[in-house]
Protein backbone atom coordinates (compact mmCIF):
# COMPACT_ATOMS: atom_id res chain seq x y z
CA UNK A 1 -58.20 -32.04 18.57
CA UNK A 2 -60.60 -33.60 16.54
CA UNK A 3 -63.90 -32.93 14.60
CA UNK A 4 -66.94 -35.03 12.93
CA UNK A 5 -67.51 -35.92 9.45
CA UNK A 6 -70.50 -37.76 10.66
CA UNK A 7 -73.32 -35.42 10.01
CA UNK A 8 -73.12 -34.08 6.20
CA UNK A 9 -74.35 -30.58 6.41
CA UNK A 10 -74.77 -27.94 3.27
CA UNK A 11 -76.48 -24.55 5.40
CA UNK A 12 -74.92 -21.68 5.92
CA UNK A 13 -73.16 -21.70 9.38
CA UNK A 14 -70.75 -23.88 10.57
CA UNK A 15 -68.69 -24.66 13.81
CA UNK A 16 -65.64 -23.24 13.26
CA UNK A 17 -62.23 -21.60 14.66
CA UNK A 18 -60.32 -18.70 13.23
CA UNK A 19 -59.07 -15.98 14.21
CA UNK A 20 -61.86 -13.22 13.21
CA UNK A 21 -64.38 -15.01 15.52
CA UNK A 22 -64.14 -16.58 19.04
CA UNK A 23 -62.79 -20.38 18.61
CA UNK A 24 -65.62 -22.83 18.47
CA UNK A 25 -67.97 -20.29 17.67
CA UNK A 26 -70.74 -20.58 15.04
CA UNK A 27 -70.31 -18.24 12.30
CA UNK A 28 -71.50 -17.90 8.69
CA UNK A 29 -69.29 -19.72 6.44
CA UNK A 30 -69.15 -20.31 2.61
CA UNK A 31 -67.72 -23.27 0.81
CA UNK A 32 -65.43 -24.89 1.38
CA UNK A 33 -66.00 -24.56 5.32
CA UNK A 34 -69.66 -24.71 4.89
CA UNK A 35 -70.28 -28.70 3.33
CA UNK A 36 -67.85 -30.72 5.64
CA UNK A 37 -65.93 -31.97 2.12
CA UNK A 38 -63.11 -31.33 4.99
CA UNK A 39 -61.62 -32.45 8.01
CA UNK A 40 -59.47 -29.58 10.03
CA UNK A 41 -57.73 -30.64 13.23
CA UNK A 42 -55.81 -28.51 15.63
CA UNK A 43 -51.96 -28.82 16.51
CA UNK A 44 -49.64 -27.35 17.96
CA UNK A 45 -46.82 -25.77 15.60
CA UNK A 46 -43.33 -26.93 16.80
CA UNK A 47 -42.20 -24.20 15.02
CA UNK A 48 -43.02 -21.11 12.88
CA UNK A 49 -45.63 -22.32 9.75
CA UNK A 50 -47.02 -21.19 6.74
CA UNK A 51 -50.12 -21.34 5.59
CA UNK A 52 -50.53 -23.46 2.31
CA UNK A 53 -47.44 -25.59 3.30
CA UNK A 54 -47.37 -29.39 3.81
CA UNK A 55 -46.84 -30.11 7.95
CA UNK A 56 -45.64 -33.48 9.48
CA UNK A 57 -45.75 -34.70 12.81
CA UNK A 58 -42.77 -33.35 14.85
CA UNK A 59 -40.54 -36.52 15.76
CA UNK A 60 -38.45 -34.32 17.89
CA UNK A 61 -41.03 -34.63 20.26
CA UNK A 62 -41.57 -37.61 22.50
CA UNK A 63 -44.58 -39.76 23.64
CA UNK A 64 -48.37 -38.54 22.71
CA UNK A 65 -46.71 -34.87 21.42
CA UNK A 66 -45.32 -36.08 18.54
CA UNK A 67 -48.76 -36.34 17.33
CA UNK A 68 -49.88 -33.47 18.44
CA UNK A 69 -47.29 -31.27 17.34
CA UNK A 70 -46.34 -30.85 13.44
CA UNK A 71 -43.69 -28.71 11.94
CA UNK A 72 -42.95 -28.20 7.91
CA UNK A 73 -42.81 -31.14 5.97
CA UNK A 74 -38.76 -32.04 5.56
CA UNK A 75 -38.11 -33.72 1.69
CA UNK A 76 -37.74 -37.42 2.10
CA UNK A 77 -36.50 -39.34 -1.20
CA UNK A 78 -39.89 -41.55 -2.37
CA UNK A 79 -42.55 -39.31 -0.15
CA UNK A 80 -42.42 -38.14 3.22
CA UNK A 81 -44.63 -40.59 4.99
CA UNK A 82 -44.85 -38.12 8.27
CA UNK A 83 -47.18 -35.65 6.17
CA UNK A 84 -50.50 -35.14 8.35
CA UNK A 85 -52.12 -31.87 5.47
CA UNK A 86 -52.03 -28.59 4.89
CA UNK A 87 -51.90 -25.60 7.13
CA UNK A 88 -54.94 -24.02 7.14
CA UNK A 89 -54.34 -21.15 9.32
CA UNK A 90 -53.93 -20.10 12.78
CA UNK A 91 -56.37 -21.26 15.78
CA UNK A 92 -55.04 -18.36 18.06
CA UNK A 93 -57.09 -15.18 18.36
CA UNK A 94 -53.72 -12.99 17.65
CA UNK A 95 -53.00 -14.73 14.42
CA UNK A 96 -49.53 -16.44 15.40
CA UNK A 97 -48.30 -19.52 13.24
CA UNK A 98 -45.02 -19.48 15.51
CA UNK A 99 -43.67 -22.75 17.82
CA UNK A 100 -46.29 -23.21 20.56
CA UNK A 101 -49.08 -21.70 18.68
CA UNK A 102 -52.52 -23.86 18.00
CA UNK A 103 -52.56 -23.89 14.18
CA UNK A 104 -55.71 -25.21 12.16
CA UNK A 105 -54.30 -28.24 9.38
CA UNK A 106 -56.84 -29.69 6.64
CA UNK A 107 -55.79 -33.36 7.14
CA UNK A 108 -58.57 -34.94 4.55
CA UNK A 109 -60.80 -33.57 2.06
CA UNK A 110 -60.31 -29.84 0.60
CA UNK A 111 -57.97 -27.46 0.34
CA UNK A 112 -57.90 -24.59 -1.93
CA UNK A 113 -54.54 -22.97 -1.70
CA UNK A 114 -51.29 -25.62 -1.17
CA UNK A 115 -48.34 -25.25 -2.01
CA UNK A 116 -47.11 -27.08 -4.93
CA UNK A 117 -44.68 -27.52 -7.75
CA UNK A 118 -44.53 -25.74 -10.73
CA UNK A 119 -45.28 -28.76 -12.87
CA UNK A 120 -48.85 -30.30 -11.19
CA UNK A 121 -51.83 -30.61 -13.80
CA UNK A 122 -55.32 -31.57 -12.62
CA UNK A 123 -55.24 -35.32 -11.43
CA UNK A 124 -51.52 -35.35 -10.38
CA UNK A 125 -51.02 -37.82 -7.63
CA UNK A 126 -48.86 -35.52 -5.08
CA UNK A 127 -45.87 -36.38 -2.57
CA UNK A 128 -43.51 -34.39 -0.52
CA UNK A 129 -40.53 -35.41 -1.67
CA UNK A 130 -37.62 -32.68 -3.09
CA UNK A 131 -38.79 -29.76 -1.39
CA UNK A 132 -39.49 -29.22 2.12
CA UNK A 133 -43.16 -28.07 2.70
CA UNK A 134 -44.08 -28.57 -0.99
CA UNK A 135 -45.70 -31.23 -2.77
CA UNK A 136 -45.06 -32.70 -6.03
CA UNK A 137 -46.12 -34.71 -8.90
CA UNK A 138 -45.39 -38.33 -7.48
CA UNK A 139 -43.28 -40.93 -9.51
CA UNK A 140 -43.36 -44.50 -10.24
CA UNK A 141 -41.98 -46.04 -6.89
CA UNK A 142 -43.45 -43.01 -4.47
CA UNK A 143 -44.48 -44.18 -1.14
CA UNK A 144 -46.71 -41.64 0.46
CA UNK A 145 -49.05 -40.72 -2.08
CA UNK A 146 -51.82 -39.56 -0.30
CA UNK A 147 -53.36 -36.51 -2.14
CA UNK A 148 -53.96 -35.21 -5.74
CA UNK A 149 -54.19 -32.23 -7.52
CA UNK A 150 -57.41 -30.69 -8.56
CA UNK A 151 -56.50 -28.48 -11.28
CA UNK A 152 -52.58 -27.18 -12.43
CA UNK A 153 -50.62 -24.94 -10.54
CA UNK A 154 -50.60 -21.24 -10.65
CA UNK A 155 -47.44 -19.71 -8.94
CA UNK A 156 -46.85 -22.87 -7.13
CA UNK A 157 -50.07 -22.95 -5.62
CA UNK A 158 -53.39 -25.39 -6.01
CA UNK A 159 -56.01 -26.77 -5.01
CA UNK A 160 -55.81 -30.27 -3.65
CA UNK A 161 -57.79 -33.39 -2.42
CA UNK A 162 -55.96 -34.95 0.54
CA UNK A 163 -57.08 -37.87 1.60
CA UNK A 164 -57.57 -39.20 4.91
CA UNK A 165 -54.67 -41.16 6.77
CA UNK A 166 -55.57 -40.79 10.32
């Protein structure tokens, strides 16, 4: 499940797992994949994702699965606090984002296509809060800010700096 930020690296090819190449094959990449500005973990989807939508850990689950399985982000009142990042993707070679699938999730650093509201500006502090699976601009009182905007919103949809909480 997890991958190093220790060794900062700027070439051309990159460890990575998708679905157009074997998983944990090297492959040539191109930013954002290619300078490790961004951490991307694999879980398992506790049911069917979306890519660009917030995902929290699935408390449905017991023991050691309810971190390692994440579902979309429910709206909690102040922040949901249970919000691990963004799905990236799939990490199955036939594409599926459904319950039981390994699903790649930017969880610091990164991401250029989240799912916002229609009101975030460059430098908006962001919470899930009124809408489940979408961020928004956080208000005075907000618990679980823990990423910001990097330029506005077009069609609900932006690029974001999440920062690290695990």
């Amino acid at each position: 499940m997890a991958t190093s930020t220790l060794i900062q690296k700027l070439d051309a090819t990159a460890l990575i797992s998708n679905i157009t190449g074997s998983p944990g094959s090297y492959t040539s990449v191109s930013i954002p994949d290619v300078s490790n500005r961004r951490q991307v973990e694999t879980f398992i989807a506790g049911a069917t994702v979306t890519p660009g939508d917030w995902l929290q850990f699935d408390t449905t689950e017991s023991g050691a699965t309810i971190v390692a399985t994440v579902i979309e982000a429910t709206a909690v009142a102040l922040g949901n606090p249970l919000v691990v990042g963004v799905c990236l993707g799939s990490a199955e070679t036939s594409g599926a984002l459904t319950a039981g699938s390994r699903i790649n999730v930017v969880v610091s650093g990164f991401m250029e296509t989240a799912n916002v509201d229609g009101a975030v500006v460059a430098g908006s502090p962001l919470v899930v809060d009124t809408t489940a699976g979408r961020a928004h601009v956080a208000v005075t009182g907000d618990l679980s800010v823990c990423r910001v905007a990097l330029a506005a919103d077009v069609a609900n949809v932006a690029p974001v700096w999440i920062f690290k909480k695990f």
